[in-house]
PDB file of N, CA and C in Angstrom:
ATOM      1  N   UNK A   1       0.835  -1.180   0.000  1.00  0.00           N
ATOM      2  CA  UNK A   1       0.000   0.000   0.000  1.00  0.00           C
ATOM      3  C   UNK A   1       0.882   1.246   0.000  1.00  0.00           C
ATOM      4  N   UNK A   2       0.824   2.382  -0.960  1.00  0.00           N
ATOM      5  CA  UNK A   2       1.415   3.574  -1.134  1.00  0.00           C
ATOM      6  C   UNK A   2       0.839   4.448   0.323  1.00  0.00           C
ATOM      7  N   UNK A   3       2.239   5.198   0.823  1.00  0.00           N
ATOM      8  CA  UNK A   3       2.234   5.968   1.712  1.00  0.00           C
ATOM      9  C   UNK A   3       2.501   6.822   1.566  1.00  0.00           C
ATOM     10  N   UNK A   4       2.191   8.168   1.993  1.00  0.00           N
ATOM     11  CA  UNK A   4       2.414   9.864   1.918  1.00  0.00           C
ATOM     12  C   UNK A   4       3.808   9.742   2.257  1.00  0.00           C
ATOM     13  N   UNK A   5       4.581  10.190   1.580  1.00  0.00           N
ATOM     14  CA  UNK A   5       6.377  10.120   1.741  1.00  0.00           C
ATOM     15  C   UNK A   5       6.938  11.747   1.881  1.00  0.00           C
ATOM     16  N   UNK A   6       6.338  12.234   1.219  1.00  0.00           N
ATOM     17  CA  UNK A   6       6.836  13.974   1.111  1.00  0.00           C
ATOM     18  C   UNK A   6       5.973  14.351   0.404  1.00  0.00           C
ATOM     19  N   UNK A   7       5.559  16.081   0.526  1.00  0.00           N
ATOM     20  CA  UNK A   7       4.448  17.106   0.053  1.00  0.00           C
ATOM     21  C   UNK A   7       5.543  18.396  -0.349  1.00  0.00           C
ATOM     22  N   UNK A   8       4.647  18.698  -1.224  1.00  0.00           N
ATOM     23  CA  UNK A   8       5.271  20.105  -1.603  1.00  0.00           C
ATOM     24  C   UNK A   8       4.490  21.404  -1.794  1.00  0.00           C
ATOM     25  N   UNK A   9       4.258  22.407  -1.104  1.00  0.00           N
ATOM     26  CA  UNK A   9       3.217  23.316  -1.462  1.00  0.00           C
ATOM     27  C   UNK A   9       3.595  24.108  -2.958  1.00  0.00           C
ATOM     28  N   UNK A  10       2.801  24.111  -4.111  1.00  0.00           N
ATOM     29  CA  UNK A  10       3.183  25.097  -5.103  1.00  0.00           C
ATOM     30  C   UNK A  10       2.506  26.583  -5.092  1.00  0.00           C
ATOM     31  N   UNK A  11       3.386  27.420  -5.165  1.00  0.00           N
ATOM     32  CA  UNK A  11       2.884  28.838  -5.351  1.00  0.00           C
ATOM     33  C   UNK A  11       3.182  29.317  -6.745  1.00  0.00           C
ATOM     34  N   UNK A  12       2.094  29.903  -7.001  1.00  0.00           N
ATOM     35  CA  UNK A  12       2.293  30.613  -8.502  1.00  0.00           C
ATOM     36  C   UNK A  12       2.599  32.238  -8.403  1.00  0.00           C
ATOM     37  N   UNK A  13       3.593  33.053  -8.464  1.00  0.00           N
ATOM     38  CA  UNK A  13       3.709  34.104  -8.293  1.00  0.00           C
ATOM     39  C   UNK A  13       3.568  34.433  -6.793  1.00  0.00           C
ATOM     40  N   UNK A  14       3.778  33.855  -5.986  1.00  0.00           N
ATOM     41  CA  UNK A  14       3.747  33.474  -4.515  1.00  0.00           C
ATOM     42  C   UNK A  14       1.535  33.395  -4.262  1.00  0.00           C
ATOM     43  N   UNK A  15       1.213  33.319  -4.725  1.00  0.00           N
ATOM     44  CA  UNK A  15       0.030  32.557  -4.477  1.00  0.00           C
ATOM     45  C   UNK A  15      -0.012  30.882  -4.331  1.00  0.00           C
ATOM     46  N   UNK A  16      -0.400  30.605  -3.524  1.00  0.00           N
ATOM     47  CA  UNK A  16      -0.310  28.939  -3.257  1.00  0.00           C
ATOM     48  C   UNK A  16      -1.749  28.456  -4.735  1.00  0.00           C
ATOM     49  N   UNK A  17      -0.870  27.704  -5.725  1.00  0.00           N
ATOM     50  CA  UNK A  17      -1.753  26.902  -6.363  1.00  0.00           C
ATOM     51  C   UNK A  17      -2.293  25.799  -6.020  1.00  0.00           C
ATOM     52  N   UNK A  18      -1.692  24.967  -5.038  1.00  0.00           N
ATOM     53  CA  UNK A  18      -2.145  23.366  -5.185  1.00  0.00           C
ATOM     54  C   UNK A  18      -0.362  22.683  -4.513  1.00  0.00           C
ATOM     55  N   UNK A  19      -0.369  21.333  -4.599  1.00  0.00           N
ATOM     56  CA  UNK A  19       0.139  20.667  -3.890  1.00  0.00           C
ATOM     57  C   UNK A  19       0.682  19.401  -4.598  1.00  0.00           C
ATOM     58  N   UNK A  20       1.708  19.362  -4.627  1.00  0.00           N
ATOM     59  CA  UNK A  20       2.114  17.655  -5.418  1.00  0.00           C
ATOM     60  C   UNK A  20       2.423  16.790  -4.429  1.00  0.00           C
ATOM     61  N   UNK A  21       2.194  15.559  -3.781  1.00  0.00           N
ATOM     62  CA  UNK A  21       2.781  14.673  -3.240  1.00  0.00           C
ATOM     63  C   UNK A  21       3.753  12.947  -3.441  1.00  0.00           C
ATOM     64  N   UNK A  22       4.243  12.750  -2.619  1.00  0.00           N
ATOM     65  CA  UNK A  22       5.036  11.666  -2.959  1.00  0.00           C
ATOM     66  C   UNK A  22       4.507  10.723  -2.379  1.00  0.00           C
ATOM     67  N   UNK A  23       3.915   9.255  -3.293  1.00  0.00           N
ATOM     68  CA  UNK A  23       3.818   8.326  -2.150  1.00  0.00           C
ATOM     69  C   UNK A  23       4.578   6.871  -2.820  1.00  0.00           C
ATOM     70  N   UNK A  24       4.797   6.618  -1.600  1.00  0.00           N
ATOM     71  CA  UNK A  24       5.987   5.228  -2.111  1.00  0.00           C
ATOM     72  C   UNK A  24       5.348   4.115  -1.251  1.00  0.00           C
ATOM     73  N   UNK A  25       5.590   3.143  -1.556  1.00  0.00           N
ATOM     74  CA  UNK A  25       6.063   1.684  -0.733  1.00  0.00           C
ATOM     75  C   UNK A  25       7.081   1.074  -1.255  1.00  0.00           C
ATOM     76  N   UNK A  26       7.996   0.010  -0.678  1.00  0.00           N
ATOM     77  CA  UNK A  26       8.967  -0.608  -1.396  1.00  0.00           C
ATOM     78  C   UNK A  26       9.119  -1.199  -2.740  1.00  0.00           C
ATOM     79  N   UNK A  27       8.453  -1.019  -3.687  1.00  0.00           N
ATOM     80  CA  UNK A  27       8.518  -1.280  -4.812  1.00  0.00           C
ATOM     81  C   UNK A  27       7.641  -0.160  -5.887  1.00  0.00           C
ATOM     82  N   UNK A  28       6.928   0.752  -5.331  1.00  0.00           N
ATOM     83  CA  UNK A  28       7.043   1.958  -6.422  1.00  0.00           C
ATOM     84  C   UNK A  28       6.524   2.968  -5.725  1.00  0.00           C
ATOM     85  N   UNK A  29       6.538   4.051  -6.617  1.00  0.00           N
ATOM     86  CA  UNK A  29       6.159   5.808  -6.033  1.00  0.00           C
ATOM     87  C   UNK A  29       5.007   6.308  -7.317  1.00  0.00           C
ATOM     88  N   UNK A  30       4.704   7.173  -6.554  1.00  0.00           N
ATOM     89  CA  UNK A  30       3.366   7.880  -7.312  1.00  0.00           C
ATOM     90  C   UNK A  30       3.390   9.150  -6.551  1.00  0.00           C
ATOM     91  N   UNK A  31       3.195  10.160  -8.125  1.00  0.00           N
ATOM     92  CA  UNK A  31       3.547  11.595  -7.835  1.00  0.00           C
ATOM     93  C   UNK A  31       1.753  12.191  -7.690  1.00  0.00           C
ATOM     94  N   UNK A  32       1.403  13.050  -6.734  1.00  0.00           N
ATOM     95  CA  UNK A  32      -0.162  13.424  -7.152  1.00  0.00           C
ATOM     96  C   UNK A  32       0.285  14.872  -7.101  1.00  0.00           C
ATOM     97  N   UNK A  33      -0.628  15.582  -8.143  1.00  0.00           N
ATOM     98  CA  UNK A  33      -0.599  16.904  -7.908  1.00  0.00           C
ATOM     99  C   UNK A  33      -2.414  17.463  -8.293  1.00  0.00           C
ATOM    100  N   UNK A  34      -2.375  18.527  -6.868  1.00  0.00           N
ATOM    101  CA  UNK A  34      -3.947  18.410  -7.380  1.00  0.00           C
ATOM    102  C   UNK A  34      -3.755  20.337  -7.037  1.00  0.00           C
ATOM    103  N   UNK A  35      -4.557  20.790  -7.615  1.00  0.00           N
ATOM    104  CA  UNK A  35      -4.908  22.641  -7.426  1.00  0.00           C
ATOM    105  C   UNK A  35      -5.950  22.685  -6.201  1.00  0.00           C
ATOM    106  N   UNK A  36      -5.383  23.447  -5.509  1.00  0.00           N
ATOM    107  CA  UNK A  36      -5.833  24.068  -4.376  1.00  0.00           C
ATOM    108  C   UNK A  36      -7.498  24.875  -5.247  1.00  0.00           C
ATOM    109  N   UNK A  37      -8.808  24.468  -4.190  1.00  0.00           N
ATOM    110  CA  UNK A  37      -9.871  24.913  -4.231  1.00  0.00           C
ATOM    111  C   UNK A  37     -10.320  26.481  -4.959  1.00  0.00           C
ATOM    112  N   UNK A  38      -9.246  27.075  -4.025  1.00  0.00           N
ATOM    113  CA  UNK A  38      -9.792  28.915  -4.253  1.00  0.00           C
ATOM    114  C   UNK A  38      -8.445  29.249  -5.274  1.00  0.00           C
ATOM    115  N   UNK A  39      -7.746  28.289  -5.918  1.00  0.00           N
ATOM    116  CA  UNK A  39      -7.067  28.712  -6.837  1.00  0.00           C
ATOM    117  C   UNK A  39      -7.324  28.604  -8.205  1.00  0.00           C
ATOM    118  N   UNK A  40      -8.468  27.148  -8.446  1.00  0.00           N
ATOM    119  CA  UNK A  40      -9.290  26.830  -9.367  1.00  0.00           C
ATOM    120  C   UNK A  40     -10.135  28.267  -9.495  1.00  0.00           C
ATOM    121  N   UNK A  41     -10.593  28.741  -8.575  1.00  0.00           N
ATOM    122  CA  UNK A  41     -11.501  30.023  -8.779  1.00  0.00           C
ATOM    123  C   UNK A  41     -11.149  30.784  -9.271  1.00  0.00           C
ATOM    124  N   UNK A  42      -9.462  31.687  -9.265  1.00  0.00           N
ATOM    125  CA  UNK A  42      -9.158  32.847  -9.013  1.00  0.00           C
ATOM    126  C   UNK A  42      -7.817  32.323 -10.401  1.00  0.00           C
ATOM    127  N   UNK A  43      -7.238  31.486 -10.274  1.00  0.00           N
ATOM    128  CA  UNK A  43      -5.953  31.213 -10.901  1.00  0.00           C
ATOM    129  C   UNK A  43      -5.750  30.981 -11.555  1.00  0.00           C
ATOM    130  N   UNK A  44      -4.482  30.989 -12.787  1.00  0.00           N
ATOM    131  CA  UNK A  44      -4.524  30.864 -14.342  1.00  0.00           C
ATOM    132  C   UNK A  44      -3.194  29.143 -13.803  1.00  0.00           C
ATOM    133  N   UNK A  45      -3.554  28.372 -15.186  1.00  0.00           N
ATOM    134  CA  UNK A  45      -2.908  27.038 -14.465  1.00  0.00           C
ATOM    135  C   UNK A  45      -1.241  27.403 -14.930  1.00  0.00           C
ATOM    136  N   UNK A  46      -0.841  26.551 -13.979  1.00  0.00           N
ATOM    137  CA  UNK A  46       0.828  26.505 -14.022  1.00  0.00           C
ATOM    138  C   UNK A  46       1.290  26.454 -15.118  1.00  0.00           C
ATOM    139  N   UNK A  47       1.061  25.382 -15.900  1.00  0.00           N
ATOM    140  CA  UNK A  47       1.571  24.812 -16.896  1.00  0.00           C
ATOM    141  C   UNK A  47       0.429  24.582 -17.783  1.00  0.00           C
ATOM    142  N   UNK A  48       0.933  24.575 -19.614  1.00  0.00           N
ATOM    143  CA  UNK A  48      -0.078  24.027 -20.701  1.00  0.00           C
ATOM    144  C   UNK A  48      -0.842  22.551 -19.976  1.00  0.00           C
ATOM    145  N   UNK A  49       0.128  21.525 -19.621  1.00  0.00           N
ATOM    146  CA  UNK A  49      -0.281  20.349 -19.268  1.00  0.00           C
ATOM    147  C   UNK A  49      -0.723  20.716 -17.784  1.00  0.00           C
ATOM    148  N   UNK A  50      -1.239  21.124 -17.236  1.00  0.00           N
ATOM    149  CA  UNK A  50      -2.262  21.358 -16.093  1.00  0.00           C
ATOM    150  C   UNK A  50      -3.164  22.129 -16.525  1.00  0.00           C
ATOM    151  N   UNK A  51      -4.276  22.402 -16.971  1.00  0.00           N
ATOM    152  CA  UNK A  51      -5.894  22.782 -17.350  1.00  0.00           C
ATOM    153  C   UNK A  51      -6.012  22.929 -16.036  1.00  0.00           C
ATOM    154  N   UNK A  52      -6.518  24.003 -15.389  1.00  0.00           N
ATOM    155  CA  UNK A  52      -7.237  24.289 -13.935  1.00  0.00           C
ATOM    156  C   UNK A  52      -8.576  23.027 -13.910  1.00  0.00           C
ATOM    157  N   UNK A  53      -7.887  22.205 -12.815  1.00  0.00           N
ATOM    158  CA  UNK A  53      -9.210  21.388 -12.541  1.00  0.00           C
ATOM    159  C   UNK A  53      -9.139  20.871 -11.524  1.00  0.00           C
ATOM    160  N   UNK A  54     -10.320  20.149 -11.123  1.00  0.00           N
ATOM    161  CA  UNK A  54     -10.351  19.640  -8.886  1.00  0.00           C
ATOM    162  C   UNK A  54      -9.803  18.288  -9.211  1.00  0.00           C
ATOM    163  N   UNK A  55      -9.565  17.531 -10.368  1.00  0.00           N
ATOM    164  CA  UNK A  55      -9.028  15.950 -10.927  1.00  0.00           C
ATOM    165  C   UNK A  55      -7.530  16.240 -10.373  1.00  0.00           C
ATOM    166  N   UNK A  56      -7.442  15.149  -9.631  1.00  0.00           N
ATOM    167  CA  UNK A  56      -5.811  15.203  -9.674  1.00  0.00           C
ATOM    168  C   UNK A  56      -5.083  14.795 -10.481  1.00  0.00           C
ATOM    169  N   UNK A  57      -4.084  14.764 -10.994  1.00  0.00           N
ATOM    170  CA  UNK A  57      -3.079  14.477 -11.623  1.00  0.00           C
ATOM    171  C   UNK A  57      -2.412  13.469 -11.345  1.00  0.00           C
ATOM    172  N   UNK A  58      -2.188  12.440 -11.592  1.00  0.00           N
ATOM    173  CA  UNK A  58      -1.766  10.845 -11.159  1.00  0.00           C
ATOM    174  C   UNK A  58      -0.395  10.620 -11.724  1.00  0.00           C
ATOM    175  N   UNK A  59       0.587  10.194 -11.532  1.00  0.00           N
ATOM    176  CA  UNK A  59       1.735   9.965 -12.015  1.00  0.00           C
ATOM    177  C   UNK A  59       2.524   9.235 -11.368  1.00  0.00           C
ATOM    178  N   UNK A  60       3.203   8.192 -12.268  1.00  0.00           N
ATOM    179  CA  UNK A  60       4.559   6.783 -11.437  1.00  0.00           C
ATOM    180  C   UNK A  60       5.720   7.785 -11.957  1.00  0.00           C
ATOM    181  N   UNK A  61       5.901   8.727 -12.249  1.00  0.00           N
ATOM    182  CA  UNK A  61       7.647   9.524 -12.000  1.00  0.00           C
ATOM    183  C   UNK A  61       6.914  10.838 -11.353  1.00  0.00           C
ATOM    184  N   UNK A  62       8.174  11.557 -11.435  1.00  0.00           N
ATOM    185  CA  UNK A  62       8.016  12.930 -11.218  1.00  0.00           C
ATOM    186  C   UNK A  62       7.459  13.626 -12.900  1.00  0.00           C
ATOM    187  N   UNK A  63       6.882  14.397 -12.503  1.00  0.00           N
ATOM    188  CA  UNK A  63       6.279  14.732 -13.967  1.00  0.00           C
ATOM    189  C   UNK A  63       7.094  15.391 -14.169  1.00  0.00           C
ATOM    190  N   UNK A  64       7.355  15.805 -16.211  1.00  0.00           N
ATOM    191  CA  UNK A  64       8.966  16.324 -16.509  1.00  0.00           C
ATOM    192  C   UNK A  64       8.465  18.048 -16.079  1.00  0.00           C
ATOM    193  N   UNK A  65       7.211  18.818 -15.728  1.00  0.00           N
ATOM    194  CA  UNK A  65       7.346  20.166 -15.669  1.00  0.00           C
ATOM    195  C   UNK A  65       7.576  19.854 -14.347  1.00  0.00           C
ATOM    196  N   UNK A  66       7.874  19.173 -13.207  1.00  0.00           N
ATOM    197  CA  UNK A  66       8.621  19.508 -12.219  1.00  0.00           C
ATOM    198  C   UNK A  66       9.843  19.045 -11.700  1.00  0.00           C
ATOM    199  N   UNK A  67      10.203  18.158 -12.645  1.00  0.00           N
ATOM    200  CA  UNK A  67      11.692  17.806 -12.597  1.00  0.00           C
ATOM    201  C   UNK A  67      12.600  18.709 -13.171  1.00  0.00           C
ATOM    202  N   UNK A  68      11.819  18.650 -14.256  1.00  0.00           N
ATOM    203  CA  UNK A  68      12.722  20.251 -15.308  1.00  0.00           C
ATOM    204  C   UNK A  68      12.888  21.722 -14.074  1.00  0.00           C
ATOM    205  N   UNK A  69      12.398  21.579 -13.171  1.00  0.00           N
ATOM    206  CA  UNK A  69      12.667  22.963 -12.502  1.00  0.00           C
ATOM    207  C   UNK A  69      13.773  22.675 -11.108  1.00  0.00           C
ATOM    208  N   UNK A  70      14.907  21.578 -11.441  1.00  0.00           N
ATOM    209  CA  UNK A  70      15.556  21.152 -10.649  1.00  0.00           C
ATOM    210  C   UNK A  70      16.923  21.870 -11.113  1.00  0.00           C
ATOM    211  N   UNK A  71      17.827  22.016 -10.876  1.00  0.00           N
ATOM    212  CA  UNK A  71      18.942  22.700 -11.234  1.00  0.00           C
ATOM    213  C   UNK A  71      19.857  21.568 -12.259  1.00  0.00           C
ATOM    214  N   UNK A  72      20.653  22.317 -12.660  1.00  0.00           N
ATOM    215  CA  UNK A  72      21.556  20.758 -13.485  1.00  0.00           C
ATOM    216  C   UNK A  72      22.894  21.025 -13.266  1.00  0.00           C
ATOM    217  N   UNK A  73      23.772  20.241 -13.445  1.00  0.00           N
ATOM    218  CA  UNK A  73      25.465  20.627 -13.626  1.00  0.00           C
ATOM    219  C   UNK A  73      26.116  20.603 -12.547  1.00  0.00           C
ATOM    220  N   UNK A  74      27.282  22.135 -12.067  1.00  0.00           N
ATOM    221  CA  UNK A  74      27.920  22.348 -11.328  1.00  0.00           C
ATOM    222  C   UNK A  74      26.638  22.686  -9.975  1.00  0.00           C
ATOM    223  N   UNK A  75      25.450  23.381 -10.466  1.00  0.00           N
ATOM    224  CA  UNK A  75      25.039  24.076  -9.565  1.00  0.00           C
ATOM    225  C   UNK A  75      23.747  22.493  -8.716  1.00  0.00           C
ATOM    226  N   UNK A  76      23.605  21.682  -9.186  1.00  0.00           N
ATOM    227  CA  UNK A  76      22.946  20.634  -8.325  1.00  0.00           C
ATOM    228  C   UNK A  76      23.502  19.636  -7.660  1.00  0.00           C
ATOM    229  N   UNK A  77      24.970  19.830  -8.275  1.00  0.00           N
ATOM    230  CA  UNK A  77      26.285  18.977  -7.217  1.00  0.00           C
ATOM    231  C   UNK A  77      26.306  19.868  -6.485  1.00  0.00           C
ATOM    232  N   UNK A  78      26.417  21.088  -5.960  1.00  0.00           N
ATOM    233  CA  UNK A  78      26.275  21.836  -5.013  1.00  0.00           C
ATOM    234  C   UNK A  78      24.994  21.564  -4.090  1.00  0.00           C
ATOM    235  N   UNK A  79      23.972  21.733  -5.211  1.00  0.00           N
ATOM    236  CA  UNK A  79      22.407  21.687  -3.820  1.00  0.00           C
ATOM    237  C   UNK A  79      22.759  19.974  -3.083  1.00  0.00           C
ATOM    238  N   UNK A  80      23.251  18.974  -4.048  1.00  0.00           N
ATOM    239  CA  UNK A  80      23.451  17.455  -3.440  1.00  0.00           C
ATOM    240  C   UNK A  80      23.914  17.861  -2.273  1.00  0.00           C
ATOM    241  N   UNK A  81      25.061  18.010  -2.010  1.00  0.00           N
ATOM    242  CA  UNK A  81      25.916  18.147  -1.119  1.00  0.00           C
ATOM    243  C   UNK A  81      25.478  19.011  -0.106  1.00  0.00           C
ATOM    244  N   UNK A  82      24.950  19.983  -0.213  1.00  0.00           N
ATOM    245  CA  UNK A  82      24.420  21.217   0.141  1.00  0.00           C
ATOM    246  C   UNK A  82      23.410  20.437   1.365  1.00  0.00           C
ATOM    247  N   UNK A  83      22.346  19.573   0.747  1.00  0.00           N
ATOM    248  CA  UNK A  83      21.088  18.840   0.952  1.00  0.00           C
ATOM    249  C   UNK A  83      21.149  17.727   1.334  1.00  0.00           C
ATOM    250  N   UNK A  84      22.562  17.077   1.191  1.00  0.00           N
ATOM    251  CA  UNK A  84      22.835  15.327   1.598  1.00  0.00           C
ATOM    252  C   UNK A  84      21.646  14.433   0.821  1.00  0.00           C
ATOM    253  N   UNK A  85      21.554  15.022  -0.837  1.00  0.00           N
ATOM    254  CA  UNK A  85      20.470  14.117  -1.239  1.00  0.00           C
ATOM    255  C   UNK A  85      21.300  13.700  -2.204  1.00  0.00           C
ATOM    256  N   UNK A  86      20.680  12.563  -2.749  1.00  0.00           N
ATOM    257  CA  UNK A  86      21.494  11.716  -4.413  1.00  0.00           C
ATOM    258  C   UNK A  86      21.090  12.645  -5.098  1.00  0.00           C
ATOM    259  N   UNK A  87      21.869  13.159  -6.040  1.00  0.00           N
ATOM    260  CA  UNK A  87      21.470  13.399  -7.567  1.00  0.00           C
ATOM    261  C   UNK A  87      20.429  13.068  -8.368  1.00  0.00           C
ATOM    262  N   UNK A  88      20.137  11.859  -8.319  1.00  0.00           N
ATOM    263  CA  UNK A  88      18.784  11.376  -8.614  1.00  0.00           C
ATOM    264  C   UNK A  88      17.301  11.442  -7.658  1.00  0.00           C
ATOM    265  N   UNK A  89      17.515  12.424  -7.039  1.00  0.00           N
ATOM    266  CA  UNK A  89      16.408  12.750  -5.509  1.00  0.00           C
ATOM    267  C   UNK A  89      16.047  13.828  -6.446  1.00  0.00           C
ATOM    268  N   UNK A  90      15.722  13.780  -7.765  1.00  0.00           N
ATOM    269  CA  UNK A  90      14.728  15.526  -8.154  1.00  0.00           C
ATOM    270  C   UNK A  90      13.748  15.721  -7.309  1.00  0.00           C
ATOM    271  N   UNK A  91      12.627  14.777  -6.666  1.00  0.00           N
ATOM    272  CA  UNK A  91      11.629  15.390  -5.758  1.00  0.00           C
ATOM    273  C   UNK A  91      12.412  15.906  -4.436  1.00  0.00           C
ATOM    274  N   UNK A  92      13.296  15.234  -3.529  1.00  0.00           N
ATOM    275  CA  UNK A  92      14.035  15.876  -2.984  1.00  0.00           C
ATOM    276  C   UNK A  92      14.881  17.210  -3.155  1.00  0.00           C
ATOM    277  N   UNK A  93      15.343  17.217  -3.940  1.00  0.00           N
ATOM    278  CA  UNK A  93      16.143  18.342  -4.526  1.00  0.00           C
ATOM    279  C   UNK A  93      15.321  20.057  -4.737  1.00  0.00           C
ATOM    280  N   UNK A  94      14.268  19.580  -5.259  1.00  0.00           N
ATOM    281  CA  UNK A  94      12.676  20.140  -5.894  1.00  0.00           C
ATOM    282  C   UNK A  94      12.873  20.848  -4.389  1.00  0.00           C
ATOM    283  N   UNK A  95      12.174  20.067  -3.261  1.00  0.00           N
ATOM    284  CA  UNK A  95      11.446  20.664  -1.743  1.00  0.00           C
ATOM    285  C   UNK A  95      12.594  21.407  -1.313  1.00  0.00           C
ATOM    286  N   UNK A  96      14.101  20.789  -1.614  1.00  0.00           N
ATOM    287  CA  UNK A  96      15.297  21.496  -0.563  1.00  0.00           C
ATOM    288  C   UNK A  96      15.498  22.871  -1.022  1.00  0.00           C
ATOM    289  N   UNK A  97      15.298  23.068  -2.188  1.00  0.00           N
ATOM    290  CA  UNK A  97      15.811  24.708  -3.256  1.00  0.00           C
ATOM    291  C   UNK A  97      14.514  25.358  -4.299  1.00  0.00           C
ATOM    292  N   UNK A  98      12.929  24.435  -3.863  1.00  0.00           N
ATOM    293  CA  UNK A  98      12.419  24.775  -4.812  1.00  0.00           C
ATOM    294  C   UNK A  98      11.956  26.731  -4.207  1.00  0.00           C
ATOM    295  N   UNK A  99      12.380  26.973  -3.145  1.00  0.00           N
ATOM    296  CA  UNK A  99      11.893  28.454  -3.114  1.00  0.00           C
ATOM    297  C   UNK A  99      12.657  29.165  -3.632  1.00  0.00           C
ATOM    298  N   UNK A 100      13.639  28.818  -4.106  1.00  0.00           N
ATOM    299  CA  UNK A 100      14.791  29.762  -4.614  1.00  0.00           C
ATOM    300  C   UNK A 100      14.732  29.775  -6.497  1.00  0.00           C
ATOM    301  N   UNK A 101      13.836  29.468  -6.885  1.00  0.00           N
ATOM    302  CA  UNK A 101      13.397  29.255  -8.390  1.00  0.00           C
ATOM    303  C   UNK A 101      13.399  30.552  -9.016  1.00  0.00           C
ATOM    304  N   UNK A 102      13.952  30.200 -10.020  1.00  0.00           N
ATOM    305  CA  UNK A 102      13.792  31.606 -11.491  1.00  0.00           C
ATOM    306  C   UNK A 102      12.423  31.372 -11.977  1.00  0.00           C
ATOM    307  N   UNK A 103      11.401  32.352 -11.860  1.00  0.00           N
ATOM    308  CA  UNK A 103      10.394  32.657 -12.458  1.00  0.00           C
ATOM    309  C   UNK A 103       9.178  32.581 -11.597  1.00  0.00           C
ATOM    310  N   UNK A 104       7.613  32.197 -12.042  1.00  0.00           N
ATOM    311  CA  UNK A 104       6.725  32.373 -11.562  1.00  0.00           C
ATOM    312  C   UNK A 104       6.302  30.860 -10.818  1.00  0.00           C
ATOM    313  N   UNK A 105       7.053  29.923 -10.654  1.00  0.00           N
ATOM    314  CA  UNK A 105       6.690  28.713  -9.516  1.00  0.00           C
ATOM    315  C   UNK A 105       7.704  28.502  -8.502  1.00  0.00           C
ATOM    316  N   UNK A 106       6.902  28.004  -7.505  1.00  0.00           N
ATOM    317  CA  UNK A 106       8.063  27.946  -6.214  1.00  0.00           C
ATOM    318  C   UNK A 106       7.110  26.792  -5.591  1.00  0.00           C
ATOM    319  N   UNK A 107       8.274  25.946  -5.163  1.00  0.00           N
ATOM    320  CA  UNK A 107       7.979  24.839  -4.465  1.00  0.00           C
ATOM    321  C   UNK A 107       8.715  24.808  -2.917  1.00  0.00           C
ATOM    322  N   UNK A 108       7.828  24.404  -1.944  1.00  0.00           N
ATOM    323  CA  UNK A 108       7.854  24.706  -0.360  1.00  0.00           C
ATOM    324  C   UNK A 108       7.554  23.744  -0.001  1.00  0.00           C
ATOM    325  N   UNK A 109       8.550  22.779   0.942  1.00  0.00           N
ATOM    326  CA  UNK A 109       8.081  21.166   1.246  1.00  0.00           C
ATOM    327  C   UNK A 109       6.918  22.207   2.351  1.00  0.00           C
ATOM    328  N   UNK A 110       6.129  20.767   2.877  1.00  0.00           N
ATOM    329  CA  UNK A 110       4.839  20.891   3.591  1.00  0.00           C
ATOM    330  C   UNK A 110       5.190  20.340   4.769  1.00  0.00           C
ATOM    331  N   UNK A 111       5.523  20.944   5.824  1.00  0.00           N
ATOM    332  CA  UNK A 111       6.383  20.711   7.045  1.00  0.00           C
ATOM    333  C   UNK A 111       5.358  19.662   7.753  1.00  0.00           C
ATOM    334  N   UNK A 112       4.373  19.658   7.383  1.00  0.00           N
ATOM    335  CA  UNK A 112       3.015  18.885   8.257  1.00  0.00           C
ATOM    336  C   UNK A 112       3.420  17.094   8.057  1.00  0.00           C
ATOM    337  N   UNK A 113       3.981  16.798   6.672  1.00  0.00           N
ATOM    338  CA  UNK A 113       4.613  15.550   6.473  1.00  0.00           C
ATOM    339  C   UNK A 113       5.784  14.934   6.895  1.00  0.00           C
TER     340      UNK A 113
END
């Protein structure tokens, strides 16, 4: 049975859109990302591939519009080390530096998990 492993709050322009989570058991993970209620009301969606809707978003990886917002190169051997995470930890990596992002998304682990 999949368990809540890590959360991430997303803000769009520092407005909180919605929420992606991690859930694992020993043999696989599943990414959910669903839009926050009063952001469906008020909010334009993150991404082409997110349509504002209350459906969550189901996924066995990290989806590539939030892996793609992970750093690459010299500068994510730094956040590794930085973070004591593998290189291959993009959802990790994502929660440890996602407030420090170029542009209009920012990702904030969810301290409640």
């Amino acid at each position: 049975m999949l368990k809540l492993n890590r959360r991430g709050i997303i803000k769009a322009n520092g407005i909180i859109a919605g929420m992606i989570s991690e859930y694992t058991d020993l043999k696989k993970e599943q990414f959910v990302f669903e839009y926050e209620d009063d952001y469906l009301t008020n909010g334009s969606p993150i991404g082409h591939y997110y349509p504002l809707t209350s459906t969550p978003y189901i996924s066995d990886h990290l989806p590539p519009f939030f892996s793609n917002l992970v750093s690459e190169g010299w500068l994510r051997g730094h956040q590794t080390k930085k973070s004591n995470l593998s290189k291959d930890d993009y959802f990790g990596l994502l929660l440890a530096n996602g407030s420090e992002l170029i542009g209009a998304i920012s990702v904030i682990p969810d301290k409640e998990v």
